[in-house]
PDB file of N, CA and C in Angstrom:
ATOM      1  N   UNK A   1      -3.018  19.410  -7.578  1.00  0.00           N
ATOM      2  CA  UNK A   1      -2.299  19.210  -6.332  1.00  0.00           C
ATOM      3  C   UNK A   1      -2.751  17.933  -5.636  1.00  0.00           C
ATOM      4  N   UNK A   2      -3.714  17.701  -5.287  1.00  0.00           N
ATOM      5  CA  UNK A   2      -4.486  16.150  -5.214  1.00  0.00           C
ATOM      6  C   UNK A   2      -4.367  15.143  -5.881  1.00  0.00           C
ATOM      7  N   UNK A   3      -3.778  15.151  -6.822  1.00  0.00           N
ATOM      8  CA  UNK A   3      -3.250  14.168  -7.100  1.00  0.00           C
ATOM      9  C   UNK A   3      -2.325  13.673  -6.846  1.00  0.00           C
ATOM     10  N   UNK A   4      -0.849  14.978  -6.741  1.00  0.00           N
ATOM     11  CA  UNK A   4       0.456  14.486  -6.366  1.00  0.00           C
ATOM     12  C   UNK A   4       0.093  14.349  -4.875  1.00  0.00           C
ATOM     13  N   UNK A   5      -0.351  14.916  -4.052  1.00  0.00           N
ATOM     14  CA  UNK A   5      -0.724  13.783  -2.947  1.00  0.00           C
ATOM     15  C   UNK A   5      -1.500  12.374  -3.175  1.00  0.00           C
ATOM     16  N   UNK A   6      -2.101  12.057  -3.974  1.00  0.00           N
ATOM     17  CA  UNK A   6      -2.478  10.823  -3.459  1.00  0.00           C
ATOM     18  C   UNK A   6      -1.377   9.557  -4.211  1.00  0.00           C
ATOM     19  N   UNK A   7      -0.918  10.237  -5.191  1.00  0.00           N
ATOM     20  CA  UNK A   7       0.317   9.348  -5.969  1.00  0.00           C
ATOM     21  C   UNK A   7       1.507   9.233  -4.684  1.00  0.00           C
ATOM     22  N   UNK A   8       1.594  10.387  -3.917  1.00  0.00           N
ATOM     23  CA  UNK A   8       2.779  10.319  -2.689  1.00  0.00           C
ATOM     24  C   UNK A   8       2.246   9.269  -2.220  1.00  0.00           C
ATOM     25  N   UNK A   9       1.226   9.458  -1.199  1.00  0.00           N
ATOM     26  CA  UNK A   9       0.597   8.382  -0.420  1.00  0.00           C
ATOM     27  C   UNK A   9       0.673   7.068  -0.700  1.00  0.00           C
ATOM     28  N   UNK A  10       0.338   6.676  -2.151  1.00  0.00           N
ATOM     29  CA  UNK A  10       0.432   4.873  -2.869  1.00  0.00           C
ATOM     30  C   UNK A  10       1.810   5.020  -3.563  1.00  0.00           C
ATOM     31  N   UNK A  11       2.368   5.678  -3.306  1.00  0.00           N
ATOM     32  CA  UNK A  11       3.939   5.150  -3.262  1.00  0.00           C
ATOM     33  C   UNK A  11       4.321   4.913  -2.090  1.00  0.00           C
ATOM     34  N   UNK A  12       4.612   5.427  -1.113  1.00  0.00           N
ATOM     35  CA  UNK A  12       4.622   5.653  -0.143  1.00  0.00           C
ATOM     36  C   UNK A  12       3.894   3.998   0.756  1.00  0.00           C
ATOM     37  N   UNK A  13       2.635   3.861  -0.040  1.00  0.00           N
ATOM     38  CA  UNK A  13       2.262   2.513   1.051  1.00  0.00           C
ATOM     39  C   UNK A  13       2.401   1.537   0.210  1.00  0.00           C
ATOM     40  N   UNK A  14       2.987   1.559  -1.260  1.00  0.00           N
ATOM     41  CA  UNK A  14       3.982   0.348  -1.831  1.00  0.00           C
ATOM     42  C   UNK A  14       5.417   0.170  -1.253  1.00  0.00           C
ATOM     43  N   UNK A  15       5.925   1.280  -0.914  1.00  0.00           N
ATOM     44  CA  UNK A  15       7.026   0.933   0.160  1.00  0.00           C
ATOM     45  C   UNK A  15       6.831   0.515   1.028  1.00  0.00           C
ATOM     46  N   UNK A  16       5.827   0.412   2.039  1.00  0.00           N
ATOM     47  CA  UNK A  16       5.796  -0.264   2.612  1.00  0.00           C
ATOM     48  C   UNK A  16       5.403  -1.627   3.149  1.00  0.00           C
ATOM     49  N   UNK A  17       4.626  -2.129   2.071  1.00  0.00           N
ATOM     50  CA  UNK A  17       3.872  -3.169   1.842  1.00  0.00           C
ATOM     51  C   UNK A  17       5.623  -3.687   1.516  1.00  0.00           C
ATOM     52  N   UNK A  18       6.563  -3.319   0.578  1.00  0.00           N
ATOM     53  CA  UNK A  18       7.492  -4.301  -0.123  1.00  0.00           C
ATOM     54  C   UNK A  18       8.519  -4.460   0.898  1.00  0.00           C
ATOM     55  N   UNK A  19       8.444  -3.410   1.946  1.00  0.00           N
ATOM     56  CA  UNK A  19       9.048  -3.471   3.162  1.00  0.00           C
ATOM     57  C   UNK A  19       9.409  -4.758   3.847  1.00  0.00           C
ATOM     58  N   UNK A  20      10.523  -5.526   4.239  1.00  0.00           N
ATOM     59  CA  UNK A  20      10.168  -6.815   4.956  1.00  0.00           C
ATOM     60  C   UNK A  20      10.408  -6.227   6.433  1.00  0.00           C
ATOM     61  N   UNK A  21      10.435  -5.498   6.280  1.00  0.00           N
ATOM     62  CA  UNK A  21      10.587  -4.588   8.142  1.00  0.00           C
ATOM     63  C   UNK A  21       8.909  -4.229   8.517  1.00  0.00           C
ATOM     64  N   UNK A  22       8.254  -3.984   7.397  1.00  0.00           N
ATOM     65  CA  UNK A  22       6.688  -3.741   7.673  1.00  0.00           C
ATOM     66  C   UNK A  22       5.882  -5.163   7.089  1.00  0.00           C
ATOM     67  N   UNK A  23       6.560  -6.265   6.655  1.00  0.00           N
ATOM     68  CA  UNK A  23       5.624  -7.009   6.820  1.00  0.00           C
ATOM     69  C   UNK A  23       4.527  -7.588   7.609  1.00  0.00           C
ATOM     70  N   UNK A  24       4.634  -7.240   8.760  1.00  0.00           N
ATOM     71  CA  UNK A  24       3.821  -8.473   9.869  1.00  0.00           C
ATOM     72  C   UNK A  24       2.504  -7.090  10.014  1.00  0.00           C
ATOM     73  N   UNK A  25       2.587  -5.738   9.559  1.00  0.00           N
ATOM     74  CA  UNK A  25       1.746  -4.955   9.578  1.00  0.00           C
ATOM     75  C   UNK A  25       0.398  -5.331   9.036  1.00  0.00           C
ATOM     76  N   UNK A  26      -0.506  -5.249   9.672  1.00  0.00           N
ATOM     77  CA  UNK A  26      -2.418  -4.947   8.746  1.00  0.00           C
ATOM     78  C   UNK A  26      -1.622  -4.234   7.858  1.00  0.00           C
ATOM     79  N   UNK A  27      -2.595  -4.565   6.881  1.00  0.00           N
ATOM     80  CA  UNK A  27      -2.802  -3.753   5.622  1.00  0.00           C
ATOM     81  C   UNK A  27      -3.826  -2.240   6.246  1.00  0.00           C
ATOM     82  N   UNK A  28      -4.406  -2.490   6.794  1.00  0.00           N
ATOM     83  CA  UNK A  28      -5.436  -1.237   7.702  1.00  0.00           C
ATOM     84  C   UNK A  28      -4.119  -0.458   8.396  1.00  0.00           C
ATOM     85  N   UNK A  29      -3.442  -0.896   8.619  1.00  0.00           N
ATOM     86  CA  UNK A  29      -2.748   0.335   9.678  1.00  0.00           C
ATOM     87  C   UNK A  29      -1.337   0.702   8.838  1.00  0.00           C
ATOM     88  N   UNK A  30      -1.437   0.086   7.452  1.00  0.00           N
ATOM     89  CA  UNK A  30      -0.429   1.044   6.904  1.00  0.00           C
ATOM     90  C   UNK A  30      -1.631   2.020   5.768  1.00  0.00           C
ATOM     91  N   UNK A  31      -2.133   1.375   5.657  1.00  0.00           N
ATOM     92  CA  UNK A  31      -3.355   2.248   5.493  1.00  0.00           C
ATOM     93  C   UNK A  31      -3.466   3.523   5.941  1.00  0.00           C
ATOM     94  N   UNK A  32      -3.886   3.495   7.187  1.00  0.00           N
ATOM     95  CA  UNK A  32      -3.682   4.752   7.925  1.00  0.00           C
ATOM     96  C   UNK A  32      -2.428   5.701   8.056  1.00  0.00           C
ATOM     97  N   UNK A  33      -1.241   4.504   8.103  1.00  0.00           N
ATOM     98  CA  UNK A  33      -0.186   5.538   8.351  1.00  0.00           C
ATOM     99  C   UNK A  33       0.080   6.416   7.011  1.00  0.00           C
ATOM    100  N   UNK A  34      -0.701   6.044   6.076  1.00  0.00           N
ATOM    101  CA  UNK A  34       0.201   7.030   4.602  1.00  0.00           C
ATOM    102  C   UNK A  34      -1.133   7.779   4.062  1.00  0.00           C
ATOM    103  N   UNK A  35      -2.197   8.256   5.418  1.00  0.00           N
ATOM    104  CA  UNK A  35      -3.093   9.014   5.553  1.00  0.00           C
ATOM    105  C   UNK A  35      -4.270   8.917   4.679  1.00  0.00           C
ATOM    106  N   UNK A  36      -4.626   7.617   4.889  1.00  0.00           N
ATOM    107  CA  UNK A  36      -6.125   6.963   4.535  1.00  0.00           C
ATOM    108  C   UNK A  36      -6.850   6.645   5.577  1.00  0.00           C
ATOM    109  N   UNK A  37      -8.293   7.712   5.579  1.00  0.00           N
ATOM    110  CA  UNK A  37      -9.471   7.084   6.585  1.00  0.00           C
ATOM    111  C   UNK A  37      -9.975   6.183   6.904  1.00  0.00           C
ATOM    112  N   UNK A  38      -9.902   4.756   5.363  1.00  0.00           N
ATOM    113  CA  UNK A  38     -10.870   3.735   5.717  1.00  0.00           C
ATOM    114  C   UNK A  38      -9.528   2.635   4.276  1.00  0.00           C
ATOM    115  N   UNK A  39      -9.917   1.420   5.246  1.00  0.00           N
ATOM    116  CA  UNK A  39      -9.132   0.450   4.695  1.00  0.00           C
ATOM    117  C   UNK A  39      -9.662   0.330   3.110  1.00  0.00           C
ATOM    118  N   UNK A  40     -10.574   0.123   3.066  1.00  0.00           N
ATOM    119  CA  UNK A  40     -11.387   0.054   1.894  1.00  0.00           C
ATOM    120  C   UNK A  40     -10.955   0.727   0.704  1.00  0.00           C
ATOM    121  N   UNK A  41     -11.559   2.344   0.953  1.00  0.00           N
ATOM    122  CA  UNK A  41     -10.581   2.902   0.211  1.00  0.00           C
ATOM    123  C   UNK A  41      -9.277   3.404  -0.026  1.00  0.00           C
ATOM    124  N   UNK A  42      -8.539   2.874   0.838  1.00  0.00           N
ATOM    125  CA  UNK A  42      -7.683   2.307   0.250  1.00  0.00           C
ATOM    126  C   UNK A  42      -7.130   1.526  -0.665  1.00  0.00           C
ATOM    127  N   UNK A  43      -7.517  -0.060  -0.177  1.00  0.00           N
ATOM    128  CA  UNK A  43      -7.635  -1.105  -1.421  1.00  0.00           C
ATOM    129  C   UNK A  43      -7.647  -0.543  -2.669  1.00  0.00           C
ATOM    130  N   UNK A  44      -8.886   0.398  -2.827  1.00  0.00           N
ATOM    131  CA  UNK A  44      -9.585   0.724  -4.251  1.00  0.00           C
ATOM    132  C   UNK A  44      -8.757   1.321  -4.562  1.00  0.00           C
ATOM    133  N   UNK A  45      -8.085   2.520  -4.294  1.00  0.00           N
ATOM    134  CA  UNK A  45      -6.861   3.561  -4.761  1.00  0.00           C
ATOM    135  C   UNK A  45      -5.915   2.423  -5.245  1.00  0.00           C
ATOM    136  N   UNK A  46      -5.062   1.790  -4.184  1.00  0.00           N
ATOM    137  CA  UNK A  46      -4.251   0.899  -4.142  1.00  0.00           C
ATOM    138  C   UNK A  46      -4.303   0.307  -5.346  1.00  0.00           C
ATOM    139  N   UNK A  47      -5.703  -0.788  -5.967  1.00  0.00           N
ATOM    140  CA  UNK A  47      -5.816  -1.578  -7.243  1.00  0.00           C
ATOM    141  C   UNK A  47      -5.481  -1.044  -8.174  1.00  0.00           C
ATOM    142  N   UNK A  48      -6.317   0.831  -8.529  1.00  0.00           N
ATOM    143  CA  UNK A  48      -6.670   1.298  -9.566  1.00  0.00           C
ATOM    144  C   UNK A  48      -4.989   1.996  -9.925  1.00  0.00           C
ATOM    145  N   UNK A  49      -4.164   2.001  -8.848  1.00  0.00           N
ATOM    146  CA  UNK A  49      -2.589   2.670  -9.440  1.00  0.00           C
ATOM    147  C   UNK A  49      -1.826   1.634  -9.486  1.00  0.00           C
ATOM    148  N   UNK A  50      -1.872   0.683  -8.756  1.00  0.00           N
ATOM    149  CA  UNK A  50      -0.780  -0.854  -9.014  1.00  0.00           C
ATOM    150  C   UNK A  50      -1.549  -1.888 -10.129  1.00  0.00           C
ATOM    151  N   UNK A  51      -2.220  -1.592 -10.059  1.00  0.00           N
ATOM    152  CA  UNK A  51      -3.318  -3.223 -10.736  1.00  0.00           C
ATOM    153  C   UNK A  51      -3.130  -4.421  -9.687  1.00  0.00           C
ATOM    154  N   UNK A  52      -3.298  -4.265  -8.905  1.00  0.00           N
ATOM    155  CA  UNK A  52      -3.175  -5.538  -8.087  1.00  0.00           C
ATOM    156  C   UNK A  52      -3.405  -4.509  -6.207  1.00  0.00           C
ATOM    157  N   UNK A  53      -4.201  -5.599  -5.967  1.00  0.00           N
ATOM    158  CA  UNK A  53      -4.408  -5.511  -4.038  1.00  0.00           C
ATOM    159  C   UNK A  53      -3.392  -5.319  -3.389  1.00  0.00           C
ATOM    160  N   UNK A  54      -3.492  -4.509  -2.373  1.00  0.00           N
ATOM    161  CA  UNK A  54      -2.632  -4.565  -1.555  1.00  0.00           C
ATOM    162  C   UNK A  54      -1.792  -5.485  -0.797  1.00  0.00           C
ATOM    163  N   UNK A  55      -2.575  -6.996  -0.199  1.00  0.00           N
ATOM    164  CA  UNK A  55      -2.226  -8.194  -0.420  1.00  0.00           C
ATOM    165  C   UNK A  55      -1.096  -8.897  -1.514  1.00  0.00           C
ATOM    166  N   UNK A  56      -1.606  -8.550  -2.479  1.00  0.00           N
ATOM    167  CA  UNK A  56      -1.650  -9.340  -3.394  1.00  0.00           C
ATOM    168  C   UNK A  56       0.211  -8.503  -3.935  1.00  0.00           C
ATOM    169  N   UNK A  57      -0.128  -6.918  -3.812  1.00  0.00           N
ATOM    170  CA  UNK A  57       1.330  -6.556  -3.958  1.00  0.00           C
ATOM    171  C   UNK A  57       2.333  -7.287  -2.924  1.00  0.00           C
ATOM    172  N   UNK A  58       1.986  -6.886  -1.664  1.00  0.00           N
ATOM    173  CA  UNK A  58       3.032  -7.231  -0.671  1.00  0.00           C
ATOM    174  C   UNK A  58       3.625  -8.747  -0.595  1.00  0.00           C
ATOM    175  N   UNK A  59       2.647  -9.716  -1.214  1.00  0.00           N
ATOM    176  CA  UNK A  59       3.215 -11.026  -1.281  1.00  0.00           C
ATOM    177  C   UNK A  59       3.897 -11.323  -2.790  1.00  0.00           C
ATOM    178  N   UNK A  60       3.654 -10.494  -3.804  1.00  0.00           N
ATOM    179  CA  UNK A  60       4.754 -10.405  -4.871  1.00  0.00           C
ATOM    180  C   UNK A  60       6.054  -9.806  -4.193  1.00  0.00           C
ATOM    181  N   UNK A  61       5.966  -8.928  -3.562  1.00  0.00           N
ATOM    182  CA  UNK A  61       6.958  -8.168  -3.403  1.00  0.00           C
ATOM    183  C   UNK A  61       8.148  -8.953  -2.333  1.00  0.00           C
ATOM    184  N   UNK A  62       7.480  -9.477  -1.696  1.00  0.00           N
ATOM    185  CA  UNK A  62       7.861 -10.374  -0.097  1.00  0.00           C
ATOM    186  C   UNK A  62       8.666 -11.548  -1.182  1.00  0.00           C
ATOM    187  N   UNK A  63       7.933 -12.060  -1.855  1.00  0.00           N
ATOM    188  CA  UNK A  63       8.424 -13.359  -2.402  1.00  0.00           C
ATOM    189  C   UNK A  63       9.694 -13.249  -3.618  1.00  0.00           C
ATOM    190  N   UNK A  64       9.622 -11.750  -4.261  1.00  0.00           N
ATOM    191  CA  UNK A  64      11.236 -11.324  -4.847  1.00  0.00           C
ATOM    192  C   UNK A  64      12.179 -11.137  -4.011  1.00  0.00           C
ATOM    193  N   UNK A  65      12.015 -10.616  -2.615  1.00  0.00           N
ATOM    194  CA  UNK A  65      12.485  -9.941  -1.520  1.00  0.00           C
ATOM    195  C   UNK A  65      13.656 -11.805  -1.193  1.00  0.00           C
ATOM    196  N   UNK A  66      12.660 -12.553  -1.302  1.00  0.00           N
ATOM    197  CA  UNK A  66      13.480 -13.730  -0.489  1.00  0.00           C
ATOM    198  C   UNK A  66      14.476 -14.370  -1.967  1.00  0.00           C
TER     199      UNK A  66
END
């Protein structure tokens, strides 16, 4: 069951990272909104299911977007 929550969650904050309506967001406060305690781990979740940073998604994603 923990898992399909945390797979919800990093889907969930790849939508919004690819979001251009949530771009101007911290990465920390979408963080939080898809119910992560600490930015950090986040990131780490984030890398280990995308292969790539959270950063690093949202400006791939931003730059297909245009």
């Amino acid at each position: 069951m923990s898992d399909y929550i945390w797979e919800r969650r990093l889907l969930r904050a790849g939508h919004q990272l690819s979001n251009i309506e949530h771009g101007h967001l911290p990465i920390g406060t979408v963080a939080y909104s898809c119910g992560f305690s600490s930015q950090a781990h986040f990131s780490r979740r984030f890398k280990a299911h995308h292969g790539m940073t959270p950063s690093e998604f949202r400006q791939a994603a931003l730059e297909v977007a245009r």
